[in-house]
C-alpha atoms as a PDB file:
ATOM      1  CA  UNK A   1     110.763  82.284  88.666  1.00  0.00           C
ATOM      2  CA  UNK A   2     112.723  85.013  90.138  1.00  0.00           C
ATOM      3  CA  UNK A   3     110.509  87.607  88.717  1.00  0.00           C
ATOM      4  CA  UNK A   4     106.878  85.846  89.946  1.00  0.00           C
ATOM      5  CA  UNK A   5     108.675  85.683  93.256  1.00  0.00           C
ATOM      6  CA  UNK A   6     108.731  89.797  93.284  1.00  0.00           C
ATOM      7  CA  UNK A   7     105.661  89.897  92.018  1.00  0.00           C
ATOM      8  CA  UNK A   8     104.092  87.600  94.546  1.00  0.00           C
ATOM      9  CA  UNK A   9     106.065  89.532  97.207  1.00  0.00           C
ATOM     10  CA  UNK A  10     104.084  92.827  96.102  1.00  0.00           C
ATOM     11  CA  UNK A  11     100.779  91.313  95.688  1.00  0.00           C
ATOM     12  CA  UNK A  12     100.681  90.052  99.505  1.00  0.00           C
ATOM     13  CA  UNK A  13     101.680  93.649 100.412  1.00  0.00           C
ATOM     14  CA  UNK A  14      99.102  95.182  99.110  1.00  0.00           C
ATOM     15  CA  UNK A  15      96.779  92.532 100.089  1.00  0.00           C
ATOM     16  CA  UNK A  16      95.755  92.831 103.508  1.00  0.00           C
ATOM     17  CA  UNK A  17      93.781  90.061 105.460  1.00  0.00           C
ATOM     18  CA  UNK A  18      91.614  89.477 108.381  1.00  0.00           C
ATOM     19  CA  UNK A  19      89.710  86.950 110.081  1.00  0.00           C
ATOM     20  CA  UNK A  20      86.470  87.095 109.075  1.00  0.00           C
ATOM     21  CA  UNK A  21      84.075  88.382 112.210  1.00  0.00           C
ATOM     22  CA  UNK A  22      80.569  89.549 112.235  1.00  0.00           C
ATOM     23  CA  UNK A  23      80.246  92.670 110.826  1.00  0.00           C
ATOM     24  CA  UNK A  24      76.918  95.641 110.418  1.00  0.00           C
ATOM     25  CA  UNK A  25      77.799  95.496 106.700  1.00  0.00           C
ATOM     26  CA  UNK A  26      80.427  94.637 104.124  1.00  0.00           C
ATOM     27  CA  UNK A  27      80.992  97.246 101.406  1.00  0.00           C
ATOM     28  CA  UNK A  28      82.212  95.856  98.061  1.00  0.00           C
ATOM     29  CA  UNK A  29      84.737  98.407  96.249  1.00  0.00           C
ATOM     30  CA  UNK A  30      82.997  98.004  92.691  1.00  0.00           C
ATOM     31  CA  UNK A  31      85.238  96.746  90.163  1.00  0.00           C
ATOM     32  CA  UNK A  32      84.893  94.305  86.679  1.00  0.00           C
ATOM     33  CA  UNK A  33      85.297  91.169  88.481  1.00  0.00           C
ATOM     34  CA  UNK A  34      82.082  89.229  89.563  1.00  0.00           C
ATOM     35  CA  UNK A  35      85.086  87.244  92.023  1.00  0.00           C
ATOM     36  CA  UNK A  36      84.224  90.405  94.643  1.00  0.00           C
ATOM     37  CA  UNK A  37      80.566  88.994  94.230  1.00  0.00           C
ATOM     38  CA  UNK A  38      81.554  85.420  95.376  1.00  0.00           C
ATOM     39  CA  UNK A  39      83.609  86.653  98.355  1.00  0.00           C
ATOM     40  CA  UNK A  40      80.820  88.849  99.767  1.00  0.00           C
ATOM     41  CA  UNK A  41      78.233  86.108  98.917  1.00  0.00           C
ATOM     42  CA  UNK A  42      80.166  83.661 101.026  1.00  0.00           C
ATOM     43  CA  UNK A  43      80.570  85.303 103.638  1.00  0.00           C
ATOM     44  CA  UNK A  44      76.711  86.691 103.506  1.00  0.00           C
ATOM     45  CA  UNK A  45      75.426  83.001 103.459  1.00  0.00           C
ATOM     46  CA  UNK A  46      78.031  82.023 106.803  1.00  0.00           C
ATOM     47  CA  UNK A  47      76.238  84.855 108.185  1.00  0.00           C
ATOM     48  CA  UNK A  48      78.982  87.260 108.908  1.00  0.00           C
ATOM     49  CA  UNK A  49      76.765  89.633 107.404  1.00  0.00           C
ATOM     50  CA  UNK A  50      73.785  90.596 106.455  1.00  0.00           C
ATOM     51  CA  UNK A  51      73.768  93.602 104.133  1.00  0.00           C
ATOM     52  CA  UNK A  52      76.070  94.343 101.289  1.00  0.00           C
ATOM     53  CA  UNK A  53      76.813  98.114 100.008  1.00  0.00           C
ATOM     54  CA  UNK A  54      78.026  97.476  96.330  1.00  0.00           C
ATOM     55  CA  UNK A  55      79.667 100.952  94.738  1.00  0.00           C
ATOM     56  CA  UNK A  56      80.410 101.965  91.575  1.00  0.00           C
ATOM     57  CA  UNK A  57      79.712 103.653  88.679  1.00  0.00           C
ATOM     58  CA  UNK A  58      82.606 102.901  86.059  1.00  0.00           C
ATOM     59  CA  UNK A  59      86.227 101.916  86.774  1.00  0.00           C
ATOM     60  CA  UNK A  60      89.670 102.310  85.807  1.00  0.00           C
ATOM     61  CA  UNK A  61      90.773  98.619  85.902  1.00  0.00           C
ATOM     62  CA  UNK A  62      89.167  96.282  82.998  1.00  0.00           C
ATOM     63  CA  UNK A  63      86.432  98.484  81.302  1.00  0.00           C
ATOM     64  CA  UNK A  64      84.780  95.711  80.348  1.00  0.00           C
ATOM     65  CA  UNK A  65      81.814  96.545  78.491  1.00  0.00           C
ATOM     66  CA  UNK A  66      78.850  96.255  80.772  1.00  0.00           C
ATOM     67  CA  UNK A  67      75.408  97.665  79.881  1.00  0.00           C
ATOM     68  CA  UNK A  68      74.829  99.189  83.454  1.00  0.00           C
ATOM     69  CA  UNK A  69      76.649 100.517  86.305  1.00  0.00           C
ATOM     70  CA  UNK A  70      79.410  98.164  88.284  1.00  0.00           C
ATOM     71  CA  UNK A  71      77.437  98.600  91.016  1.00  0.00           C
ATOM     72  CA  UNK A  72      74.593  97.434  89.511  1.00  0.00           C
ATOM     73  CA  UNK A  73      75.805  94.463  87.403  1.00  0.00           C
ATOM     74  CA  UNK A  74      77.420  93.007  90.557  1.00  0.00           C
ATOM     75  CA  UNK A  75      74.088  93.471  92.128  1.00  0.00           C
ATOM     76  CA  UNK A  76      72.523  90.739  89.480  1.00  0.00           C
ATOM     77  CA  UNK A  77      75.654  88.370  90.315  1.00  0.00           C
ATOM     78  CA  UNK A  78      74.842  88.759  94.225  1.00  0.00           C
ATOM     79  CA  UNK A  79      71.482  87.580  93.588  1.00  0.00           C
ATOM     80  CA  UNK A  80      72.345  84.971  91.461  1.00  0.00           C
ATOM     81  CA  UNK A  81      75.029  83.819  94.018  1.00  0.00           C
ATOM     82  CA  UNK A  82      71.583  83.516  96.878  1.00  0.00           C
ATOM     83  CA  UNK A  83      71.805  87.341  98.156  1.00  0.00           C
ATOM     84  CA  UNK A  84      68.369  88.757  98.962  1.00  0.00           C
ATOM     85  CA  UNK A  85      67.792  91.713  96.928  1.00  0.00           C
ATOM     86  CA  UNK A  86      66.499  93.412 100.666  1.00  0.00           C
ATOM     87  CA  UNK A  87      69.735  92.717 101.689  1.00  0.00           C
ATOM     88  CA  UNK A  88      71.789  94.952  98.604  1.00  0.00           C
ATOM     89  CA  UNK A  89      72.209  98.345  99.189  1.00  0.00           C
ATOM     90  CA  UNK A  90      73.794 100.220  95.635  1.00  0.00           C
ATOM     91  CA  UNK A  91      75.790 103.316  95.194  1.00  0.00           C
ATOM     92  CA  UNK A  92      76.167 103.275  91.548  1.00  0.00           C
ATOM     93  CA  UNK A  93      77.755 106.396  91.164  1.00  0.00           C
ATOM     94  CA  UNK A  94      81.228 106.653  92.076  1.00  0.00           C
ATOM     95  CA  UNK A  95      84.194 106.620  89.574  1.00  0.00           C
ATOM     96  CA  UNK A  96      87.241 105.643  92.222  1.00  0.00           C
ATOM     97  CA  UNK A  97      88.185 104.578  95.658  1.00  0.00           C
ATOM     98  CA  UNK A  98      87.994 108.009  96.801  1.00  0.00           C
ATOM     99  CA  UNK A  99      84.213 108.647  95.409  1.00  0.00           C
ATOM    100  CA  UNK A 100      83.262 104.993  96.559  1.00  0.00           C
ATOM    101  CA  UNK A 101      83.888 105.969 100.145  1.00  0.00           C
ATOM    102  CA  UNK A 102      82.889 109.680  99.722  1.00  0.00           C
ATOM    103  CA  UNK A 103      79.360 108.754  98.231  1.00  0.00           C
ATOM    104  CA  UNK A 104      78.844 105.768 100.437  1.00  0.00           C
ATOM    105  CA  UNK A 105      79.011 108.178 103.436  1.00  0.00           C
ATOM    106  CA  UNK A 106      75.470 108.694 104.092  1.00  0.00           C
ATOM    107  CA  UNK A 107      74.491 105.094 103.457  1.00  0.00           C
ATOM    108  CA  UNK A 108      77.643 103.775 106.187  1.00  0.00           C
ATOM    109  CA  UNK A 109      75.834 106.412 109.003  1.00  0.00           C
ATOM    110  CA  UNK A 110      72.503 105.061 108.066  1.00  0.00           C
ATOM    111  CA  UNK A 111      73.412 101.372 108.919  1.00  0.00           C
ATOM    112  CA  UNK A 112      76.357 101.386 111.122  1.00  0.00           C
ATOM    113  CA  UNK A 113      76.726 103.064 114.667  1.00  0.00           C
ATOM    114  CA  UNK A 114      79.917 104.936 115.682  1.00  0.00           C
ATOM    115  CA  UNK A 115      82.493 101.596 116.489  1.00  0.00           C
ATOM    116  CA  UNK A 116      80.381  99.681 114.656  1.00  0.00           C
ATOM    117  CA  UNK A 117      82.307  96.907 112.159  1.00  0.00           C
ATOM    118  CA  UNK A 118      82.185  96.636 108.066  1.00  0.00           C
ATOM    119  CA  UNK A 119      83.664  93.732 106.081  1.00  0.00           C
ATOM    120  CA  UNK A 120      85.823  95.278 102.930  1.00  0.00           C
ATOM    121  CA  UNK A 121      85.884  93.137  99.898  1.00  0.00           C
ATOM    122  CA  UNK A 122      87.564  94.699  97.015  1.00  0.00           C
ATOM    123  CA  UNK A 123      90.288  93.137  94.111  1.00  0.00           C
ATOM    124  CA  UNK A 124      93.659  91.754  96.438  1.00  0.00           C
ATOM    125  CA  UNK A 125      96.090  94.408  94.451  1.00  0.00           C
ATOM    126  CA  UNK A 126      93.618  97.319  95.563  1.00  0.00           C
ATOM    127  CA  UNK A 127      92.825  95.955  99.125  1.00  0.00           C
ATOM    128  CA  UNK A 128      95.326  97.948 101.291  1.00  0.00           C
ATOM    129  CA  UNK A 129      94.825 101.592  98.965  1.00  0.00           C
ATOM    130  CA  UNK A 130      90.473 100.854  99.664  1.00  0.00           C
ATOM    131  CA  UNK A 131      91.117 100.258 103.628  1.00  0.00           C
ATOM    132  CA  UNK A 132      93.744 103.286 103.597  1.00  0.00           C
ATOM    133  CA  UNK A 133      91.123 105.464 101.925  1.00  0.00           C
ATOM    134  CA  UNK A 134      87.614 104.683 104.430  1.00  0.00           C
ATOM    135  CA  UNK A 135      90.040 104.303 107.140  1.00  0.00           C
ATOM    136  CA  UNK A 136      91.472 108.091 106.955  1.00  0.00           C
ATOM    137  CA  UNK A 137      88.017 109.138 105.967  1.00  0.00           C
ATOM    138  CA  UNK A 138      85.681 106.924 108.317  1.00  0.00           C
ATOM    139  CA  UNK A 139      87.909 106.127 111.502  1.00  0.00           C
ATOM    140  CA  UNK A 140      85.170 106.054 113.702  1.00  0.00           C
ATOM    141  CA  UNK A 141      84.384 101.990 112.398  1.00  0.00           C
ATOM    142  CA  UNK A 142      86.261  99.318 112.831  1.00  0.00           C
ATOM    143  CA  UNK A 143      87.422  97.147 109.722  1.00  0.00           C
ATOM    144  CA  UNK A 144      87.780  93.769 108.671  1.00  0.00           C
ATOM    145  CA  UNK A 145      90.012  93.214 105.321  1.00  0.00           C
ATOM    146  CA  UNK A 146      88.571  90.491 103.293  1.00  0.00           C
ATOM    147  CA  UNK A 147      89.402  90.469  99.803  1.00  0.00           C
ATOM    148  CA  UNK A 148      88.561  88.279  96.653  1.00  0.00           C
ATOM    149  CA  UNK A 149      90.338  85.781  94.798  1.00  0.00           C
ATOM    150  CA  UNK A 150      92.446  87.197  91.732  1.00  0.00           C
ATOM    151  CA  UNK A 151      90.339  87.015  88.298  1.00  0.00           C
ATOM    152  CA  UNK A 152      91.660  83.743  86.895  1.00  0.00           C
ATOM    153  CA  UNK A 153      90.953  84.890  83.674  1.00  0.00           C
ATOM    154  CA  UNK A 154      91.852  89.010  83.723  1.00  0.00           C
ATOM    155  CA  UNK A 155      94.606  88.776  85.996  1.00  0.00           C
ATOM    156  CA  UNK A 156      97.294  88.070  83.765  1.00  0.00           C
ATOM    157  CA  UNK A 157     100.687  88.332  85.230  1.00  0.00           C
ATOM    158  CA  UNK A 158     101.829  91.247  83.252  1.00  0.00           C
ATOM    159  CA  UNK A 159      98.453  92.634  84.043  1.00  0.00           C
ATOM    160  CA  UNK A 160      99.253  92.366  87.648  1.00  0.00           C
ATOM    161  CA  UNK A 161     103.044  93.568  87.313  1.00  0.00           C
ATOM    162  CA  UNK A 162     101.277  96.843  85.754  1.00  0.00           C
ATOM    163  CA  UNK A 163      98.531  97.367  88.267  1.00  0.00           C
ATOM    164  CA  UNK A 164     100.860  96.711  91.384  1.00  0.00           C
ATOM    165  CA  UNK A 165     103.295  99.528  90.296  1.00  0.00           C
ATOM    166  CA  UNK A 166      99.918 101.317  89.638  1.00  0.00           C
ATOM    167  CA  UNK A 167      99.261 101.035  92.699  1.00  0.00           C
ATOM    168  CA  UNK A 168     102.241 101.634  95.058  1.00  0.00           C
ATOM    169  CA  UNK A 169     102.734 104.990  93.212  1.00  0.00           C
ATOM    170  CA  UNK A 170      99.058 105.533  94.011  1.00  0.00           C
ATOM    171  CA  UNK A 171      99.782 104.730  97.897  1.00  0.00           C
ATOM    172  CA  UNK A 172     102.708 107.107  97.913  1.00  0.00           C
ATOM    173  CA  UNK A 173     100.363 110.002  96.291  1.00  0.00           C
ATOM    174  CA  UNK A 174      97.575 109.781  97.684  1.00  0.00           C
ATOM    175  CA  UNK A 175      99.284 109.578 101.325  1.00  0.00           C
ATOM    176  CA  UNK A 176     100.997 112.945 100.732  1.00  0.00           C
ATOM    177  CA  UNK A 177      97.447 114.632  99.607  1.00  0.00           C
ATOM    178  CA  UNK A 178      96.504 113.272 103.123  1.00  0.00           C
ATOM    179  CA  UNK A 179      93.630 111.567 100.767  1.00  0.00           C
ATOM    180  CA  UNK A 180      94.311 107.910 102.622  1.00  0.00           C
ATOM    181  CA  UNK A 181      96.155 106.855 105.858  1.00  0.00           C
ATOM    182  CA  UNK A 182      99.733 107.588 106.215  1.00  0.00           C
ATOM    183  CA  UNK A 183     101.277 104.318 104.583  1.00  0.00           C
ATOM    184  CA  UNK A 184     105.068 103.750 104.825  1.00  0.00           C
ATOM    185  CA  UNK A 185     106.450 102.080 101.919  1.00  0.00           C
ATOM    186  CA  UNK A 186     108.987  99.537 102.710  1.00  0.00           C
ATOM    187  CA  UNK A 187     112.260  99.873 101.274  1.00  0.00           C
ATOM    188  CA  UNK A 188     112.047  95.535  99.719  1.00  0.00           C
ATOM    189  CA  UNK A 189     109.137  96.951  98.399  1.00  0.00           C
ATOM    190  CA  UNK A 190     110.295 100.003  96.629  1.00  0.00           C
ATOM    191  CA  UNK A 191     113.175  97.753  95.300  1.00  0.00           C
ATOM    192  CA  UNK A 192     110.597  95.490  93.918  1.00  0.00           C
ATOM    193  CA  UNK A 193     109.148  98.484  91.864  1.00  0.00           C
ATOM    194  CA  UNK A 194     112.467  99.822  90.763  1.00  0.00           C
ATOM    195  CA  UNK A 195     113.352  96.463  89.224  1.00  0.00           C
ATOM    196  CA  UNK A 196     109.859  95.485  87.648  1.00  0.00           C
ATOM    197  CA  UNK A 197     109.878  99.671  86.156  1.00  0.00           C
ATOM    198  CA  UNK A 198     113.295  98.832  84.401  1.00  0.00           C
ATOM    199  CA  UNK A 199     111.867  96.028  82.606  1.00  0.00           C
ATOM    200  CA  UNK A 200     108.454  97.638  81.419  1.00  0.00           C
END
């Protein structure tokens, strides 16, 4: 119990949440999970939004074995879920966070003006690294943290234990390369880590 406690402790921290608000578009961080699909389609059909930017080319987390691109699979769930094909815009070429923000550039200045507002759906354990990242690179938007459920089915616990270490490390790098914002770690946080890295 003790143990699901820390690991529920990381999860929220790295799990930032908003109130959803109208937004120019919502940008899903491509991943294998078609629970980023039912987030953005829900919040599509309340009419928060009404296009959806869907990245990626492969991922790190899941590899399951889909056919075509993330971004392009979760495309075919969106419109399944009632999300106008019009309304999809795809950027099936990225590999990371990084390259989902880097590639999606272009697209973001094409259909969002300076102050404008985007929704950001990606997996809860990778929510804070994916605002960090288009935050530090994109500051001129404003940004509304709204991500999906956990996969009831992929996100094991000791999945989750793994991909939360994963990804504080990640936080730590990547705000030294200057890559993301400048995110403190807190020290409960750290002591979290320490004791789930003795044990694995």
């Amino acid at each position: 119990m003790e143990k699901q406690k820390e690991l529920e402790k990381l999860i929220e921290w790295l799990t930032p949440y908003d109130s959803p608000e109208k937004a120019d578009l919502l940008i899903i961080f491509g991943n294998y999970t078609f629970e980023l699909c039912k987030k953005a389609a829900e919040l599509y059909k309340k009419s928060f939004v009404k296009k959806i930017l869907v990245t990626g080319k492969t991922g790190n987390f899941g590899s399951k074995n889909w056919k075509d691109t993330i971004a392009e699979t979760l495309k075919r769930e969106l419109m399944s879920l009632g999300v106008s094909a019009n309304d999809i815009i795809l950027q099936p070429e990225s590999t990371n966070t990084f390259e989902d923000v880097l590639f999606s550039k272009k697209i973001i200045a094409e259909n969002v003006g300076d102050g404008g507002t985007i929704i950001l759906v990606a997996r809860p354990i990778q929510q804070l690294r994916s605002y960090a990242t288009i935050k530090k690179q994109l500051p001129q938007f404003n940004y509304i943290n709204q991500p999906c459920n956990l996969d009831s089915v992929d996100d094991t616990y000791e999945v989750n234990v793994v991909r939360c270490l994963q990804e504080v490390k990640k936080i730590e790098t990547y705000s030294r390369k200057g890559d993301i914002l400048n995110i403190e770690i807190p020290a409960e946080i750290k002591s979290s880590c320490t004791e789930f890295s003795v044990n694995h």
